[in-house]
PDB file of N, CA and C in Angstrom:
ATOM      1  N   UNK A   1     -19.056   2.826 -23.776  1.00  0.00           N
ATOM      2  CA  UNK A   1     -20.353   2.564 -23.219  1.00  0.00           C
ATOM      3  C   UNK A   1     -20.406   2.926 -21.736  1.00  0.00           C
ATOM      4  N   UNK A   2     -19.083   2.598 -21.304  1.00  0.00           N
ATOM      5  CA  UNK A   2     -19.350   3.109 -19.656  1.00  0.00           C
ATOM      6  C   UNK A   2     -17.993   3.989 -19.133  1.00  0.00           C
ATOM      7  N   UNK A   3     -17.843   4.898 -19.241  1.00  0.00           N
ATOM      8  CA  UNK A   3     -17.043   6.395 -19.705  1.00  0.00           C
ATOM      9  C   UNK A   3     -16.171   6.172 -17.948  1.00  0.00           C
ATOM     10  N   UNK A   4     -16.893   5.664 -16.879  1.00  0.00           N
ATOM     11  CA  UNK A   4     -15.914   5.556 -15.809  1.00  0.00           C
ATOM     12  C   UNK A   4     -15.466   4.274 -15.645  1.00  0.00           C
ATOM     13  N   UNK A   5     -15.567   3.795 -16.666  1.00  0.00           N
ATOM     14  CA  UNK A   5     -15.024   2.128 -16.068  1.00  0.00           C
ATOM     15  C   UNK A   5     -13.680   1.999 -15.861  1.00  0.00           C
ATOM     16  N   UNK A   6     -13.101   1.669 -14.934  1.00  0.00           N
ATOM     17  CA  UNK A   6     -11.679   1.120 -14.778  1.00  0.00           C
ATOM     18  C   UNK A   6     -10.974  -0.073 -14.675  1.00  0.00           C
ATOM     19  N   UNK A   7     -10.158  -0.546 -15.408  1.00  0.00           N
ATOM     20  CA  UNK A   7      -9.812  -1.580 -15.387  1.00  0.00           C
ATOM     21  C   UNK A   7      -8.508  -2.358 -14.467  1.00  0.00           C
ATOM     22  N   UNK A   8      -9.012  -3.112 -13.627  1.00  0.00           N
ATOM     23  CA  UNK A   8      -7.907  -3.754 -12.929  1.00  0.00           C
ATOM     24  C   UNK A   8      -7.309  -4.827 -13.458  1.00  0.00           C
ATOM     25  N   UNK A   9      -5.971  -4.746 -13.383  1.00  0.00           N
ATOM     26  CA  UNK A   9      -5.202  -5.892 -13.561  1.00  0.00           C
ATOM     27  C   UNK A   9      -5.077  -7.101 -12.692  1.00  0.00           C
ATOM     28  N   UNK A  10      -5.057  -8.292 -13.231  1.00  0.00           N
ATOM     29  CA  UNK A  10      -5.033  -9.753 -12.409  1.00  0.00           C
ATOM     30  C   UNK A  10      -3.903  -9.144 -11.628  1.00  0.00           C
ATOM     31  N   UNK A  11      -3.758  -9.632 -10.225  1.00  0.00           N
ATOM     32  CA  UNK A  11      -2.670  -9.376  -9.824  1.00  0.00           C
ATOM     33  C   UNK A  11      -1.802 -10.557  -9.560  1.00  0.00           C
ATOM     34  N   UNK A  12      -2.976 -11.308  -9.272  1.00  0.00           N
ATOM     35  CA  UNK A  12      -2.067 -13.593  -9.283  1.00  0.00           C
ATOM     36  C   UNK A  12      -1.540 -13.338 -10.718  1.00  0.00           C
ATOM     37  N   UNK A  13      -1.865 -12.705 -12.153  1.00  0.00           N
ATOM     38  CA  UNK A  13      -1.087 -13.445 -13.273  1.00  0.00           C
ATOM     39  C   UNK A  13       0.018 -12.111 -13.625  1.00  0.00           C
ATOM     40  N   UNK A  14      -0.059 -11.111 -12.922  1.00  0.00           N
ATOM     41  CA  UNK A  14       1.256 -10.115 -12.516  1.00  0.00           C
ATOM     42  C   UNK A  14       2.837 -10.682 -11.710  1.00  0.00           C
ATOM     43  N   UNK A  15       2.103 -11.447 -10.980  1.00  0.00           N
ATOM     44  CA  UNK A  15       2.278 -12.395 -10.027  1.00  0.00           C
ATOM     45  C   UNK A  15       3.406 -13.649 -10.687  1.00  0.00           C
ATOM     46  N   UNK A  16       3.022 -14.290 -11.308  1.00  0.00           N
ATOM     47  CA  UNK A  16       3.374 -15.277 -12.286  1.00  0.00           C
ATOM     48  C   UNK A  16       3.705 -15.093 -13.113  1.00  0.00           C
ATOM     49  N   UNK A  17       4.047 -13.784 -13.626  1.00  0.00           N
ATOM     50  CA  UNK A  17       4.601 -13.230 -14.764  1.00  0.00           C
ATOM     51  C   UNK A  17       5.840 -13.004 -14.185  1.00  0.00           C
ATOM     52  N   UNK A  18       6.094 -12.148 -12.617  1.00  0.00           N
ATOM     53  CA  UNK A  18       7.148 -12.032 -12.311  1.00  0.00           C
ATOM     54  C   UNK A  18       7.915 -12.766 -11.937  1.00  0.00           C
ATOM     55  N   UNK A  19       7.356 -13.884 -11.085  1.00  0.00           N
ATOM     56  CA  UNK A  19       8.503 -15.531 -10.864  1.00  0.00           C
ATOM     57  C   UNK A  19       8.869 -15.822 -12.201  1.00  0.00           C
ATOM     58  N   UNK A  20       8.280 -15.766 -13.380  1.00  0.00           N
ATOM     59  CA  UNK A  20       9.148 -16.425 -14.268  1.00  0.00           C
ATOM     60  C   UNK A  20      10.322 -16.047 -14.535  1.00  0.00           C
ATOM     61  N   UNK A  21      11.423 -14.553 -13.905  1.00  0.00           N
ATOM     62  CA  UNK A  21      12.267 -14.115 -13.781  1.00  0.00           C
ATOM     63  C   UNK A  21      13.241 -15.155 -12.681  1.00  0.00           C
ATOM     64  N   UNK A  22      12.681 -15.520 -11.683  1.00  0.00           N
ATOM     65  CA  UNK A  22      13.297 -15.951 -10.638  1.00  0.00           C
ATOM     66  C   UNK A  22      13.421 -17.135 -10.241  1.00  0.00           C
ATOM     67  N   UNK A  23      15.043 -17.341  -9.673  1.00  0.00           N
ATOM     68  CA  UNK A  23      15.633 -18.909  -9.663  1.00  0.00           C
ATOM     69  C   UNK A  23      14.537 -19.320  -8.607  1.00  0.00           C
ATOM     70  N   UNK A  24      14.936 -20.860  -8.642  1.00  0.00           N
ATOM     71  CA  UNK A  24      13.790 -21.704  -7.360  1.00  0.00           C
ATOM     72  C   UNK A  24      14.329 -21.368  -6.393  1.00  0.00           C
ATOM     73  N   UNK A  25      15.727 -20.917  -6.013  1.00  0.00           N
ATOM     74  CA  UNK A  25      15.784 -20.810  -4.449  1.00  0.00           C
ATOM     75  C   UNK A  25      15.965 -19.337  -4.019  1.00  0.00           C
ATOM     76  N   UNK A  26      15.298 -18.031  -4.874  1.00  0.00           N
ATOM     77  CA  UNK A  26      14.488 -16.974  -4.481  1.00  0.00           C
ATOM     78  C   UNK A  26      13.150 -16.771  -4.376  1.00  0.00           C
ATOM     79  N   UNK A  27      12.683 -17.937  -5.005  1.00  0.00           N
ATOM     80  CA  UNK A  27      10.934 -17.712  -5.347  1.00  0.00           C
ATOM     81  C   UNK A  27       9.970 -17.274  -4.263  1.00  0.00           C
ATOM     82  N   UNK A  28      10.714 -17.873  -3.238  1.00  0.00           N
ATOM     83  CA  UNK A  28       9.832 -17.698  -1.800  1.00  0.00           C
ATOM     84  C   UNK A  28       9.955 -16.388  -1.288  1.00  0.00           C
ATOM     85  N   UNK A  29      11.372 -16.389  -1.370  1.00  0.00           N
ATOM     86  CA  UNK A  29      11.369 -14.432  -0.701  1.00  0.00           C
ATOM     87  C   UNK A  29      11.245 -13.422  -1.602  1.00  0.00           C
ATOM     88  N   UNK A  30      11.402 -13.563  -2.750  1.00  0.00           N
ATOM     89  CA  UNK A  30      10.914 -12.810  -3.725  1.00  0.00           C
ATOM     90  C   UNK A  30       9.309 -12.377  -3.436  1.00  0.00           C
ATOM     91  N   UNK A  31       8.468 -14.100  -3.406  1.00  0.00           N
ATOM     92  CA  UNK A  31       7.046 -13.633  -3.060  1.00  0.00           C
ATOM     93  C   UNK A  31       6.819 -13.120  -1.978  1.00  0.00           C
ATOM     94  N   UNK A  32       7.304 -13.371  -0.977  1.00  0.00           N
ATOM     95  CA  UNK A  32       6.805 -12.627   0.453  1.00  0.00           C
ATOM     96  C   UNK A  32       7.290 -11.236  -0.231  1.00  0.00           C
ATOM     97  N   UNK A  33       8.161 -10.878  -0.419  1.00  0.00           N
ATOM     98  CA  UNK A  33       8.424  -9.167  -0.717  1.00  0.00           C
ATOM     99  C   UNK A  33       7.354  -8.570  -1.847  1.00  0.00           C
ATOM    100  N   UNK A  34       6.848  -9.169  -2.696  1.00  0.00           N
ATOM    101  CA  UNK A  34       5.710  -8.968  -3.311  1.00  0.00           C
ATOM    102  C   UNK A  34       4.726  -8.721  -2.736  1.00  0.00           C
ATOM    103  N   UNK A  35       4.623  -9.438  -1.921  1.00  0.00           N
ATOM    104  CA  UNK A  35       2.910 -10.039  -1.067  1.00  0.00           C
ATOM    105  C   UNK A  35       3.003  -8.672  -0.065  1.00  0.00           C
ATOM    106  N   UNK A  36       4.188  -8.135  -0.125  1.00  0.00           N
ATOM    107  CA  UNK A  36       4.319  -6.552   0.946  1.00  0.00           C
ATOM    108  C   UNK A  36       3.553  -5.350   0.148  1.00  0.00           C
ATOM    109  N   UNK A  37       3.792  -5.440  -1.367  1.00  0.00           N
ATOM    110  CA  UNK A  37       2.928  -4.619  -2.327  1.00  0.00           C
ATOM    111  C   UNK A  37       1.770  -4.858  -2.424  1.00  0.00           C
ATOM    112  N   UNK A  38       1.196  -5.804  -2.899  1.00  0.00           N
ATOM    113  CA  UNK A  38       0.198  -6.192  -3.343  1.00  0.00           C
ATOM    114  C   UNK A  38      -0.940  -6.248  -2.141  1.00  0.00           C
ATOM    115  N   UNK A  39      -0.418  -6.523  -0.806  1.00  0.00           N
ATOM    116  CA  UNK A  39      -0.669  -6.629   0.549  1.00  0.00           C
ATOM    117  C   UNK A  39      -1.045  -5.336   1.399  1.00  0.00           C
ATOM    118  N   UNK A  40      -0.479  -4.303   1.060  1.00  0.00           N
ATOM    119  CA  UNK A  40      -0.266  -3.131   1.901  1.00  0.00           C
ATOM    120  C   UNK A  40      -1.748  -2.931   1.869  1.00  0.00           C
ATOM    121  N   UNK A  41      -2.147  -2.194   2.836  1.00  0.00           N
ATOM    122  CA  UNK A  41      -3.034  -1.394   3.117  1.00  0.00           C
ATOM    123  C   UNK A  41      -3.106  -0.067   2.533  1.00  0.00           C
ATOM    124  N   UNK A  42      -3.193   0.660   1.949  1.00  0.00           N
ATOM    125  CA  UNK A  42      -2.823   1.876   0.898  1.00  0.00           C
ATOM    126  C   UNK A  42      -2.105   1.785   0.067  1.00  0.00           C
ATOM    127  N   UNK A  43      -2.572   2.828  -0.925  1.00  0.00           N
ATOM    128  CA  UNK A  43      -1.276   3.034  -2.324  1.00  0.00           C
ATOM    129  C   UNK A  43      -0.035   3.614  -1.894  1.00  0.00           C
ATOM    130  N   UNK A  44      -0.412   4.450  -0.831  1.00  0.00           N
ATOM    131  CA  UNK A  44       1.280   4.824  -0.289  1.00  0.00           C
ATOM    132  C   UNK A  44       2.182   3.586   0.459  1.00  0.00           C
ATOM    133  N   UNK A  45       1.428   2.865   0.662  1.00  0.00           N
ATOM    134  CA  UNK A  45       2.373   1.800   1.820  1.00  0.00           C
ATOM    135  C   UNK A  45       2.794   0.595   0.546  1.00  0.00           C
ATOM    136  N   UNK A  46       1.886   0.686  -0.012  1.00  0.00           N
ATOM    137  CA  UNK A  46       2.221  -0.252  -1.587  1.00  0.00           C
ATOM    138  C   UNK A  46       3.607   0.229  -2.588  1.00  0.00           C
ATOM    139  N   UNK A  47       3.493   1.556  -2.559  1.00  0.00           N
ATOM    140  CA  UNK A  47       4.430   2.727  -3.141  1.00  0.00           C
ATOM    141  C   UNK A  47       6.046   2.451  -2.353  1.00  0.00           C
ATOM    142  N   UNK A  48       5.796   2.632  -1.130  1.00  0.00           N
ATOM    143  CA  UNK A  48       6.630   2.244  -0.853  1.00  0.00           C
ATOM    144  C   UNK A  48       7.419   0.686  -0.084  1.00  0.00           C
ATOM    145  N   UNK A  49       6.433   0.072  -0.666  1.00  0.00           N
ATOM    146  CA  UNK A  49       6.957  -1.508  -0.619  1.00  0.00           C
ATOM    147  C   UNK A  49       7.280  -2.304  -1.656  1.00  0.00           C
ATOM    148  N   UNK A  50       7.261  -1.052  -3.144  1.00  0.00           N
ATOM    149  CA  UNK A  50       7.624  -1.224  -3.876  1.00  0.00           C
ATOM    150  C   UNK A  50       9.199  -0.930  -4.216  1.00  0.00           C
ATOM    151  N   UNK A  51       9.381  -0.057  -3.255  1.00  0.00           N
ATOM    152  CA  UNK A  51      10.703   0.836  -3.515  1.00  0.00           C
ATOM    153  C   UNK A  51      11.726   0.094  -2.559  1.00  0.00           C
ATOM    154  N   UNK A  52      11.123  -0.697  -1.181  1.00  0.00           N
ATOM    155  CA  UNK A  52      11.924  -1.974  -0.867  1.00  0.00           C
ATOM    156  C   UNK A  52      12.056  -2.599  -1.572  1.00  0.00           C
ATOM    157  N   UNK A  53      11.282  -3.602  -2.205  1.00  0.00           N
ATOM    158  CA  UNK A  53      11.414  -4.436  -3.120  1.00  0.00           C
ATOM    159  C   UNK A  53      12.995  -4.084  -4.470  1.00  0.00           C
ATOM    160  N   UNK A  54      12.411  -2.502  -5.264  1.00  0.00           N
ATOM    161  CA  UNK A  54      13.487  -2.234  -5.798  1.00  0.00           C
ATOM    162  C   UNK A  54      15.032  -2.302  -5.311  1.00  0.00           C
ATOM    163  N   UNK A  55      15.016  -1.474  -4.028  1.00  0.00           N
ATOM    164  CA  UNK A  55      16.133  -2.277  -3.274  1.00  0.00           C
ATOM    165  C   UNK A  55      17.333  -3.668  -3.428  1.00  0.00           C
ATOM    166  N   UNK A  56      16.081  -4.242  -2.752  1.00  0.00           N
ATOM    167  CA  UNK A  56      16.623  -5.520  -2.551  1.00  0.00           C
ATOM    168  C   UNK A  56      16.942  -6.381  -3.657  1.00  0.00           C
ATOM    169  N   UNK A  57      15.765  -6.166  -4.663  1.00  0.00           N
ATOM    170  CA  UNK A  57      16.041  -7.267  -5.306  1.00  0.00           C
ATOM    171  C   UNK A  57      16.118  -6.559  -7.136  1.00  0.00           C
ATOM    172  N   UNK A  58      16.203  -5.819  -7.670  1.00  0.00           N
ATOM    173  CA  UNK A  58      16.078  -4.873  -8.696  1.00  0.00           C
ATOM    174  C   UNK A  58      17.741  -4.876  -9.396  1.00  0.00           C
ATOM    175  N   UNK A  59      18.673  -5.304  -8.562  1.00  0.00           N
ATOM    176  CA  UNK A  59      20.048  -5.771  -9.239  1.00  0.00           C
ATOM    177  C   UNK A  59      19.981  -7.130  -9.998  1.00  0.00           C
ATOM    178  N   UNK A  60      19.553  -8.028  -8.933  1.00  0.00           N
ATOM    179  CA  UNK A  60      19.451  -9.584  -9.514  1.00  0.00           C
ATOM    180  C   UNK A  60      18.408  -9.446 -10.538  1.00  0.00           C
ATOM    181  N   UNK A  61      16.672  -9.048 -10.785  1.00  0.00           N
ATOM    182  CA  UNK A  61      15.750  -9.559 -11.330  1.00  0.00           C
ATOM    183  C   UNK A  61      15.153  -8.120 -12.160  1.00  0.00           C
ATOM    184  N   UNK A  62      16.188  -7.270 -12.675  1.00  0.00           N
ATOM    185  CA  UNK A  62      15.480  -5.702 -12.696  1.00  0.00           C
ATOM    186  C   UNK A  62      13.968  -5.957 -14.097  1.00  0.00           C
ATOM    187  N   UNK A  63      13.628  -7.184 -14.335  1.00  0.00           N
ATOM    188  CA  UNK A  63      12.409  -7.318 -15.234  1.00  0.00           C
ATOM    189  C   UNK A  63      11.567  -7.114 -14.383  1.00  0.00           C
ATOM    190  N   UNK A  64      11.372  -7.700 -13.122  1.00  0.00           N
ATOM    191  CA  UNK A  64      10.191  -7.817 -12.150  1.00  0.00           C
ATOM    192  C   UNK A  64       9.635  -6.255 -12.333  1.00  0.00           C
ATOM    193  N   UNK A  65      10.296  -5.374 -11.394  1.00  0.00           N
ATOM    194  CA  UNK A  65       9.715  -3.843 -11.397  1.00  0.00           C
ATOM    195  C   UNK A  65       9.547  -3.324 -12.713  1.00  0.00           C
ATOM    196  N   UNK A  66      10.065  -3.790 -13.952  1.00  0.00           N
ATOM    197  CA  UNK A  66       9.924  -3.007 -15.019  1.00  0.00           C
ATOM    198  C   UNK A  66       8.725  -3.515 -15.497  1.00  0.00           C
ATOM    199  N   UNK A  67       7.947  -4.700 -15.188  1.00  0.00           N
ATOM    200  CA  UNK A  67       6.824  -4.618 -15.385  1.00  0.00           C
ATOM    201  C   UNK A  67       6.033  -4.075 -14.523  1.00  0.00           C
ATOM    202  N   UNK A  68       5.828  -4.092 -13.362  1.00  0.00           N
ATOM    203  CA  UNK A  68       4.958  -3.537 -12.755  1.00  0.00           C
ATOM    204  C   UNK A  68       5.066  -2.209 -12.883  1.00  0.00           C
ATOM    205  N   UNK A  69       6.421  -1.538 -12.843  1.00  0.00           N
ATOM    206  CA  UNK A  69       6.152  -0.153 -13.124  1.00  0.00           C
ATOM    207  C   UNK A  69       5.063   0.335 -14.335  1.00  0.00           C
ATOM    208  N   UNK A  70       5.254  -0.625 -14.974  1.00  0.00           N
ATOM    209  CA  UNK A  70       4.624  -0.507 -16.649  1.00  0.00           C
ATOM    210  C   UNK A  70       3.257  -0.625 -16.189  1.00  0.00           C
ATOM    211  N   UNK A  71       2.501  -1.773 -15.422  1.00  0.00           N
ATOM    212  CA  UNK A  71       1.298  -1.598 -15.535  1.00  0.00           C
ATOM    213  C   UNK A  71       0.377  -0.680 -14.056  1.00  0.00           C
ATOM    214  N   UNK A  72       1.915  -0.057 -13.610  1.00  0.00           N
ATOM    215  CA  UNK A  72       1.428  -0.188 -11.729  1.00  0.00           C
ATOM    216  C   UNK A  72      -0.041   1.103 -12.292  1.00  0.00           C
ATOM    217  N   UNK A  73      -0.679   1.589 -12.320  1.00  0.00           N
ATOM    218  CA  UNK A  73      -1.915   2.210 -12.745  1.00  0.00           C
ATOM    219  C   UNK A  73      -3.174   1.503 -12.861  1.00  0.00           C
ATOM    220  N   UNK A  74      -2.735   0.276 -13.312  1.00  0.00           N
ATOM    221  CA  UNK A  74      -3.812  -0.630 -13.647  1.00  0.00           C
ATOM    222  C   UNK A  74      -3.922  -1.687 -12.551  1.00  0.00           C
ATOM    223  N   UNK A  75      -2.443  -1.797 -11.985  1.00  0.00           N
ATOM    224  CA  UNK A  75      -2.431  -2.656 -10.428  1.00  0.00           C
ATOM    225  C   UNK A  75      -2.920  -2.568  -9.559  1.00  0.00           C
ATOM    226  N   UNK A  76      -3.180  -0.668  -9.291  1.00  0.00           N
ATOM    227  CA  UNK A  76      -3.286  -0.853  -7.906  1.00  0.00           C
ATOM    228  C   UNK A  76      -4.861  -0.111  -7.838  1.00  0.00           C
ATOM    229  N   UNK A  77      -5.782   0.024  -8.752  1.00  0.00           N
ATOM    230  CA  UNK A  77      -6.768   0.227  -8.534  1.00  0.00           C
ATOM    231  C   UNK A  77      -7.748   0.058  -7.496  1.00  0.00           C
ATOM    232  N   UNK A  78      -7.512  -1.419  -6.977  1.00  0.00           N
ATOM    233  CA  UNK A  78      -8.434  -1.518  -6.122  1.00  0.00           C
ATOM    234  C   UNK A  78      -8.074  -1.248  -4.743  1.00  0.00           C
ATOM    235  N   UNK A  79      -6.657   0.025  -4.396  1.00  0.00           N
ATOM    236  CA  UNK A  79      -6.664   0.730  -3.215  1.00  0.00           C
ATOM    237  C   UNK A  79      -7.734   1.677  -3.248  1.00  0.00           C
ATOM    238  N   UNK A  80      -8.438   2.235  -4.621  1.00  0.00           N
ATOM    239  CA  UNK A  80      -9.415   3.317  -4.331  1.00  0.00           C
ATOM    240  C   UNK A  80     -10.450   2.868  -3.522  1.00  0.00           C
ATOM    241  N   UNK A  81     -10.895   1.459  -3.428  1.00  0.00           N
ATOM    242  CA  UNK A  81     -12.321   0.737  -2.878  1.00  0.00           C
ATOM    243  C   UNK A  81     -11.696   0.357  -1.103  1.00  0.00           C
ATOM    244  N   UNK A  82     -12.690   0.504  -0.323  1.00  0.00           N
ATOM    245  CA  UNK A  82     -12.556  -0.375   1.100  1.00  0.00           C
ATOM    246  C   UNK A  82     -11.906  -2.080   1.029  1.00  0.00           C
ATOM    247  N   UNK A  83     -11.866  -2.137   2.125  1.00  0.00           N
ATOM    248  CA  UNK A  83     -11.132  -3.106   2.207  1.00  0.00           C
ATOM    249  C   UNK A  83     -12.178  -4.281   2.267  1.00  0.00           C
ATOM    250  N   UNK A  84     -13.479  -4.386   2.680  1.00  0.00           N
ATOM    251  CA  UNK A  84     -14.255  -5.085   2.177  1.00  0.00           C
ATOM    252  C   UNK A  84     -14.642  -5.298   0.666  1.00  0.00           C
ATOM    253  N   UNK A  85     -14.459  -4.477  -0.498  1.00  0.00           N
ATOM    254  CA  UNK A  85     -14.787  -4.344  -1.735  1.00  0.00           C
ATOM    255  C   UNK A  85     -14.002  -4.900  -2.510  1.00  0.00           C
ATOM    256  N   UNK A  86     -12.457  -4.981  -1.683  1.00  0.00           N
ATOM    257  CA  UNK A  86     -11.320  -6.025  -2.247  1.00  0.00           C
ATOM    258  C   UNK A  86     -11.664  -6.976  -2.051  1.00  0.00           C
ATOM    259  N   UNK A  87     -12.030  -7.257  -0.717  1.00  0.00           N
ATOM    260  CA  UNK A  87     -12.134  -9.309  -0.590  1.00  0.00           C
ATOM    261  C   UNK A  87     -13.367  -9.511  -1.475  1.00  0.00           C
ATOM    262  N   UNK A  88     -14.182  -8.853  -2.302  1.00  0.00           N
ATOM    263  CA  UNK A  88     -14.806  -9.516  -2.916  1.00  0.00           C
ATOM    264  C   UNK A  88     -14.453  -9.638  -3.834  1.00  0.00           C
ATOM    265  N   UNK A  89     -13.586  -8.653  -4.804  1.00  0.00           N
ATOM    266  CA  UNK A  89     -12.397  -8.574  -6.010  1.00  0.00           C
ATOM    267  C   UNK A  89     -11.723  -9.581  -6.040  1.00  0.00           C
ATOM    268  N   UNK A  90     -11.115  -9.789  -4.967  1.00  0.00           N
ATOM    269  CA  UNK A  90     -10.159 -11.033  -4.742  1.00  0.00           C
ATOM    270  C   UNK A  90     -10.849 -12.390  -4.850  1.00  0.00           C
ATOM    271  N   UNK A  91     -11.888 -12.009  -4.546  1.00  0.00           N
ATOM    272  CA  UNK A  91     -12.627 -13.668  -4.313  1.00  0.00           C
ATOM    273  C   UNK A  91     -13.446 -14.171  -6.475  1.00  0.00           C
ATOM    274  N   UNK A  92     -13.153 -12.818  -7.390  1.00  0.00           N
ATOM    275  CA  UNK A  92     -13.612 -12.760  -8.358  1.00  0.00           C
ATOM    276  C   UNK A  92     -12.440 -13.133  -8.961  1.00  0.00           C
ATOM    277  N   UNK A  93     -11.090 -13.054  -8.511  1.00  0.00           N
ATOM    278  CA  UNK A  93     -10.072 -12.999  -9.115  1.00  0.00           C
ATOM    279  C   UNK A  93      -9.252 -14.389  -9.259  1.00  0.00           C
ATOM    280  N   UNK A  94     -10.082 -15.099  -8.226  1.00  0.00           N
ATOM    281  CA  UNK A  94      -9.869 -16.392  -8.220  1.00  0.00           C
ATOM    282  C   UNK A  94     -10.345 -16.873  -9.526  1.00  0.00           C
ATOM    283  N   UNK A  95      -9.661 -18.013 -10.368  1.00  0.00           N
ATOM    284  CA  UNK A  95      -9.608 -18.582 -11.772  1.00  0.00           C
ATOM    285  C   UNK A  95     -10.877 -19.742 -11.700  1.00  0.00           C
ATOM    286  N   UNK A  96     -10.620 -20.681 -10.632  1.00  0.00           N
ATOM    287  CA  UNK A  96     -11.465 -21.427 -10.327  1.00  0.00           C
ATOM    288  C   UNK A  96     -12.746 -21.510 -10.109  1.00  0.00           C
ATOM    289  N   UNK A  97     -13.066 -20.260  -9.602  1.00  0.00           N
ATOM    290  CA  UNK A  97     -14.381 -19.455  -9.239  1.00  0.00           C
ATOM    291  C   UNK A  97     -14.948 -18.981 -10.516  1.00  0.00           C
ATOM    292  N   UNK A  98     -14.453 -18.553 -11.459  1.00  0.00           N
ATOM    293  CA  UNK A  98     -14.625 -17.936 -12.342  1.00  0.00           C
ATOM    294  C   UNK A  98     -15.092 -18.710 -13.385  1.00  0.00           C
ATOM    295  N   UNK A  99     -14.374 -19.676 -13.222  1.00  0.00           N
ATOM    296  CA  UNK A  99     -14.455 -21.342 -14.188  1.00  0.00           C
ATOM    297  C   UNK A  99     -15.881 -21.534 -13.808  1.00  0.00           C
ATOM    298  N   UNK A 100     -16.319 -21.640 -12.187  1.00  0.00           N
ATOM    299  CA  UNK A 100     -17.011 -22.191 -12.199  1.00  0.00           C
ATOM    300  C   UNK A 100     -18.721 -21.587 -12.710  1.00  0.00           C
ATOM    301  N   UNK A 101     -18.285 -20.289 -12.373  1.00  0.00           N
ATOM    302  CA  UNK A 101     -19.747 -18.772 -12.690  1.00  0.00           C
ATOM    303  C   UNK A 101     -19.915 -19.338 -14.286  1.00  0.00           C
ATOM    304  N   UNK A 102     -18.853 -19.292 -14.909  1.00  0.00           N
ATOM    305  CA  UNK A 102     -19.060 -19.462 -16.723  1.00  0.00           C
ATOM    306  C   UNK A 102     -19.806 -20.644 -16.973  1.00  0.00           C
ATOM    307  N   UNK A 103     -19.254 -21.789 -15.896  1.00  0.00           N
ATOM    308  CA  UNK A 103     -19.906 -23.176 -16.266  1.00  0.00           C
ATOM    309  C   UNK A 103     -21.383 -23.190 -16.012  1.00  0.00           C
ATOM    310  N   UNK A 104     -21.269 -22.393 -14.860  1.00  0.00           N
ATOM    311  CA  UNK A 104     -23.146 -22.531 -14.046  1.00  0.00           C
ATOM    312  C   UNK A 104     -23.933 -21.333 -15.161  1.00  0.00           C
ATOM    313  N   UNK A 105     -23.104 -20.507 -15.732  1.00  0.00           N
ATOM    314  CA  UNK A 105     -24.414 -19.627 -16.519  1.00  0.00           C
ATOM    315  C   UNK A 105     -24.185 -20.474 -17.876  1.00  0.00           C
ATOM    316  N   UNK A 106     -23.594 -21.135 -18.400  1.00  0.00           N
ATOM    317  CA  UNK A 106     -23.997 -21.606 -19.615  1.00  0.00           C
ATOM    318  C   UNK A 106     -25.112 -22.496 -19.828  1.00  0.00           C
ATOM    319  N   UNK A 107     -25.545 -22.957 -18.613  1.00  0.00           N
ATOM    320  CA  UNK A 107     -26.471 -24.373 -18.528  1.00  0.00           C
ATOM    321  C   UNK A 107     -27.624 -23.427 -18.800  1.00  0.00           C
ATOM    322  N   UNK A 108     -27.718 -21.640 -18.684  1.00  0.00           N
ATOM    323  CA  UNK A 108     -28.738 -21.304 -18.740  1.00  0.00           C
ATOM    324  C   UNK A 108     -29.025 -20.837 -20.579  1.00  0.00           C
ATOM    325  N   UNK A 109     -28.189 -21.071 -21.390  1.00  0.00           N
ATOM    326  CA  UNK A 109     -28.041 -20.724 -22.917  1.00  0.00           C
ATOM    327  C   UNK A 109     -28.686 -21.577 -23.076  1.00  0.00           C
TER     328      UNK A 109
END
């Protein structure tokens, strides 16, 4: 029905998919080294804050990158949009928010 649509992946439940690999006393630096991907300002600076990440941590946890490699296409979509067009993505991507849009349009059924 809509021939350019693209689909982005959650990146919080990418996110939470990958701690479930990791002990409690990496979780924190694991995420900050994440938050360098997911964070970057471009697909190249993402690209290669991915390839730190592989680095560092790809001996201990090598599931983490093998998923993202798997979905990174669908991850990083929203480098094509400005950086204003994300914070509104992001602000959609919130669960809570989302909870709440479903709750407020049903009162209208």
């Amino acid at each position: 029905m809509f021939p350019k649509t693209k689909n982005q992946l959650c990146i919080v439940h990418q996110i939470r998919n990958s701690c479930k690999f990791v002990t409690y006393k990496d979780r924190k630096a694991v995420c900050a080294d994440l938050k360098e991907i997911y964070g970057a300002v471009n697909l190249e600076d993402a690209e290669f804050a991915k390839e730190e990440f592989r680095e560092k941590w790809d001996r201990k946890y090598p599931n983490i990158l093998k998923s993202w490699d798997r979905n990174w296409s669908e991850l990083t979509i929203f480098f094509e949009y400005p950086p204003e067009i994300r914070k509104i993505t992001d602000m959609f991507d919130n669960p809570t928010l989302a909870y709440q849009i479903g709750d407020a349009s049903r009162q209208f059924d």
